[in-house]
Protein backbone atom coordinates (compact mmCIF):
# COMPACT_ATOMS: atom_id res chain seq x y z
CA UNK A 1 18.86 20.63 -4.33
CA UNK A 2 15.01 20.24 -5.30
CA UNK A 3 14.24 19.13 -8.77
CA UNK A 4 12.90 22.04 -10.81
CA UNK A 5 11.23 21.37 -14.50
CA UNK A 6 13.22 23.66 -16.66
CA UNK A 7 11.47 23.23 -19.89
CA UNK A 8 12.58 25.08 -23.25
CA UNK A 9 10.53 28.46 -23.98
CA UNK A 10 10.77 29.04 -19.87
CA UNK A 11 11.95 32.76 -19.05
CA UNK A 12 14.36 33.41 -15.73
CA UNK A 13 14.67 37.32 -15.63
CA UNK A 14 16.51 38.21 -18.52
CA UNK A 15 16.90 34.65 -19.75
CA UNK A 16 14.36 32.48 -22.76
CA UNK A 17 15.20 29.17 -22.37
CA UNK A 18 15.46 27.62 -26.06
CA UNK A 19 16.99 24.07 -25.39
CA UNK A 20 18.81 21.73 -23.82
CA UNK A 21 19.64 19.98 -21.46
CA UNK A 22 23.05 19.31 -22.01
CA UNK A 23 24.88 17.57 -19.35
CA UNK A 24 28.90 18.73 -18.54
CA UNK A 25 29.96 16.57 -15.47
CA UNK A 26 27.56 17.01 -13.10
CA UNK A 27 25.82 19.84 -14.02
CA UNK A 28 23.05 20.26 -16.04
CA UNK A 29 23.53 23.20 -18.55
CA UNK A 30 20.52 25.24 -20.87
CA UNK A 31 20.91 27.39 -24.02
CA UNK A 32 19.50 30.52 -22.87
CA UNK A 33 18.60 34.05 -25.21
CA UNK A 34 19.42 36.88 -23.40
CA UNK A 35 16.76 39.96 -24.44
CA UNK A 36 19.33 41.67 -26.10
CA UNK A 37 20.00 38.46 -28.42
CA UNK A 38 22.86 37.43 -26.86
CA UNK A 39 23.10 33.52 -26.43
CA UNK A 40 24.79 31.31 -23.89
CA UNK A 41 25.06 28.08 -21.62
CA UNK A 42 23.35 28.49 -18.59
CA UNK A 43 23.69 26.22 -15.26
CA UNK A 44 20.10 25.09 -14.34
CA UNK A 45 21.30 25.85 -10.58
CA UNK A 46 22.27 29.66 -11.86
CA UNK A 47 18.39 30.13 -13.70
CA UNK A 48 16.39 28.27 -10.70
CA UNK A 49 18.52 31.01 -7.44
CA UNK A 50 18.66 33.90 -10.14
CA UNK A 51 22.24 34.03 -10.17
CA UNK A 52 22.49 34.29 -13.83
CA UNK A 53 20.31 36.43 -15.04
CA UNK A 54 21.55 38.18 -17.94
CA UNK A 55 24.06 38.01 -20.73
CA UNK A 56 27.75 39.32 -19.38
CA UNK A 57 27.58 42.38 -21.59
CA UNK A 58 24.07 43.44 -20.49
CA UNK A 59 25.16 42.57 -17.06
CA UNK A 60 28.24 45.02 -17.37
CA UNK A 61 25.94 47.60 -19.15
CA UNK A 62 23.94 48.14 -16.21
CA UNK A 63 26.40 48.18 -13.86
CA UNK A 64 27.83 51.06 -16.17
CA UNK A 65 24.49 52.64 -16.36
CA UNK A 66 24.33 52.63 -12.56
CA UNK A 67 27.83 53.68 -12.21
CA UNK A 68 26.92 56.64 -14.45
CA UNK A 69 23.74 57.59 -12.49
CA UNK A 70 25.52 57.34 -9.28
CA UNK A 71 28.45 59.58 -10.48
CA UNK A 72 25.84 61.93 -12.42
CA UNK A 73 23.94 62.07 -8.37
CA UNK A 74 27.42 63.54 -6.90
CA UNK A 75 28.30 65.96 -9.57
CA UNK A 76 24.53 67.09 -9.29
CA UNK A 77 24.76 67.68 -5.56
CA UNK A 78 28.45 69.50 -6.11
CA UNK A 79 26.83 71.93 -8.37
CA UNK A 80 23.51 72.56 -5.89
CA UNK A 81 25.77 73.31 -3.28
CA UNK A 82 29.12 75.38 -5.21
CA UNK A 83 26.43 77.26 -7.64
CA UNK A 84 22.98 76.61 -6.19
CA UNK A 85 21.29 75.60 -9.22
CA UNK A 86 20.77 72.35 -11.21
CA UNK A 87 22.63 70.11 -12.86
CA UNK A 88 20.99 71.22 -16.14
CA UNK A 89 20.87 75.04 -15.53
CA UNK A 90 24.90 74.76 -15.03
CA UNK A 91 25.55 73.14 -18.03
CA UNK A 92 23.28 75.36 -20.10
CA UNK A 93 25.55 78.43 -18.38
CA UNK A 94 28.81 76.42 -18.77
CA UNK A 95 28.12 76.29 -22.45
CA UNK A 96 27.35 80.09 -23.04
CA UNK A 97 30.81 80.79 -20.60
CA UNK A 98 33.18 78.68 -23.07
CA UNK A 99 31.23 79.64 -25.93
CA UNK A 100 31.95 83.30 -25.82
CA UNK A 101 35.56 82.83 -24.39
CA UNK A 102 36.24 80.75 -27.29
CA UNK A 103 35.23 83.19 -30.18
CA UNK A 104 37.00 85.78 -28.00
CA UNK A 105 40.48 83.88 -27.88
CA UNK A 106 40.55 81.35 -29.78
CA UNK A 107 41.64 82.47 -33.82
CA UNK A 108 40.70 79.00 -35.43
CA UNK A 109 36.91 79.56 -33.67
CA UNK A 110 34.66 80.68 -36.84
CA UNK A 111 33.11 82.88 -35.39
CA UNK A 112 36.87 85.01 -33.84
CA UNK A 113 36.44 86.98 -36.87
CA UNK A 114 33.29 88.25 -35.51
CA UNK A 115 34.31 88.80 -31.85
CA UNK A 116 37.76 88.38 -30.93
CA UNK A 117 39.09 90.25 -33.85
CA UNK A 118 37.07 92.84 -33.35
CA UNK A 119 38.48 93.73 -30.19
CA UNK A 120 35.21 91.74 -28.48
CA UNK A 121 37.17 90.12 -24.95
CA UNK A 122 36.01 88.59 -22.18
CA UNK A 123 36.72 89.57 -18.72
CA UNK A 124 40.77 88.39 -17.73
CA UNK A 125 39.29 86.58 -14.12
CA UNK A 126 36.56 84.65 -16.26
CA UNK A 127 39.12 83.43 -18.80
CA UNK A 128 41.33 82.24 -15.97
CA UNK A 129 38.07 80.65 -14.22
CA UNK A 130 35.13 79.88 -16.02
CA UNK A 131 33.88 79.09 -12.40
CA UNK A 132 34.28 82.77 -11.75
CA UNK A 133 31.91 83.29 -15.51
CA UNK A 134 29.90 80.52 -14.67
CA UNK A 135 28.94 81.63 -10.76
CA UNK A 136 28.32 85.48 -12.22
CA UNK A 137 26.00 83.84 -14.79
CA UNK A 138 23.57 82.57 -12.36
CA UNK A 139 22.96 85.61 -10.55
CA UNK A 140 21.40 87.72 -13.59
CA UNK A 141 17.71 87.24 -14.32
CA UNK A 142 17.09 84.79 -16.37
CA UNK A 143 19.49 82.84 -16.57
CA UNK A 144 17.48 79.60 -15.51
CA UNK A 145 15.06 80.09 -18.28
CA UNK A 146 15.78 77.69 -21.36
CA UNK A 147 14.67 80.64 -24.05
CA UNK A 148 16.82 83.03 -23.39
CA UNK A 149 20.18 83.40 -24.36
CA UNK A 150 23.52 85.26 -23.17
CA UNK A 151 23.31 88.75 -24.86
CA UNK A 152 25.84 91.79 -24.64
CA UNK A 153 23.83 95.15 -23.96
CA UNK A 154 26.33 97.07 -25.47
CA UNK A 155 27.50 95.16 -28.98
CA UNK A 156 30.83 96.88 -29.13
CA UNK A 157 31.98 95.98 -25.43
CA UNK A 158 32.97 92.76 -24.00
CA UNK A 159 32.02 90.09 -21.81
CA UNK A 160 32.06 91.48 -18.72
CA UNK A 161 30.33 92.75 -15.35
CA UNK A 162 27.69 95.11 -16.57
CA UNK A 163 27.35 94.10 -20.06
CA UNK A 164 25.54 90.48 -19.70
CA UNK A 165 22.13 89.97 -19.95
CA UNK A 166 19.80 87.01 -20.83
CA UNK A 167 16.92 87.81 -23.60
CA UNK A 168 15.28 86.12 -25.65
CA UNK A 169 16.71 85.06 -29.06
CA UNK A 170 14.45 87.52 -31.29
CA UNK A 171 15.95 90.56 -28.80
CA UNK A 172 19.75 88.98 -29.18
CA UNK A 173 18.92 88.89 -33.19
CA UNK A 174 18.40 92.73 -33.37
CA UNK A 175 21.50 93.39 -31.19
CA UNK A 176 24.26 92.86 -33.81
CA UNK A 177 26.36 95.17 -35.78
CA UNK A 178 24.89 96.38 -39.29
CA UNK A 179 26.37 94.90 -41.81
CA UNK A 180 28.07 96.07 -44.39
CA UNK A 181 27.28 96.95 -48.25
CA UNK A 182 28.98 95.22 -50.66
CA UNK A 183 28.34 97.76 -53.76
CA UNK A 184 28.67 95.94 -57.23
CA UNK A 185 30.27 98.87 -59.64
């Protein structure tokens, strides 16, 4: 192998060589600073080819990272082609879906004593499915528009075909039951 001049302060990708050289056997090893601040014995063979050229846990980081991004790809192009919208649009619809079936059926939800107390349910197939909720959601107007929120035209039905709407918050505000006087006798 060619002689290279490793000399302390050098930087190999992710590497800052700050000293050495320390011989083990045969091979000539470096104390390298990773970026993240992560130190470690480096082979001078491993900084000259690039093998090494980060700390394990940054190493295993990115592979995460990229492992993450490649999943986060697949799901993306599963929900283009099941609801025909984005990744970002179905979780914003997803949300509002479990949302209101959870202050419709769920008593410990603090908001049941507004909704599912009151009688307020959520269509039986879109409990079952939120698929079902979720794939009705994206046909109404609207619903890819980050303002507006899931609003009930009529306040005193349910969740159900007919009833949804997106608006914008100020509209959803005025759409709510009057509340009641407490008189102090």
């Amino acid at each position: 192998m060619k002689a290279h001049n490793i000399q302390i302060g050098d930087e190999y990708n992710e590497w800052t060589v700050i000293d050495g050289p320390i011989m083990e056997g045969s091979r000539r090893k470096w104390l390298c600073e990773c970026t993240c601040g992560k130190r470690q014995m480096v082979n001078s063979s491993s900084l000259i080819t690039g093998y090494s050229s980060r700390c394990k846990s940054c190493a295993n980081s990115e592979m995460a990272t990229n492992r993450e991004a490649e999943r986060r790809e697949l799901y993306d192009i599963a929900v283009q082609q099941e609801f025909g919208i984005s990744h970002e649009i179905y979780t914003k619809l997803r949300l509002a879906a479990n949302s209101a079936v959870y202050r419709c059926t769920n008593p410990l939800n603090a908001r049941y004593k507004d909704y599912g107390a009151r009688g307020i349910t959520v269509y039986q197939p879109w409990v079952d499915d939120r698929r079902l909720f979720i794939a009705h959601l994206a046909t109404l107007p609207g619903h890819d528009d980050y303002e507006l929120w899931l609003d009930r035209e009529d306040n005193n039905k349910g969740y159900e075909p007919g009833n949804l709407r997106f608006v914008a918050r100020s509209v959803s505000q005025c759409n709510r039951r009057p509340k009641e006087k407490i008189w102090n006798l």
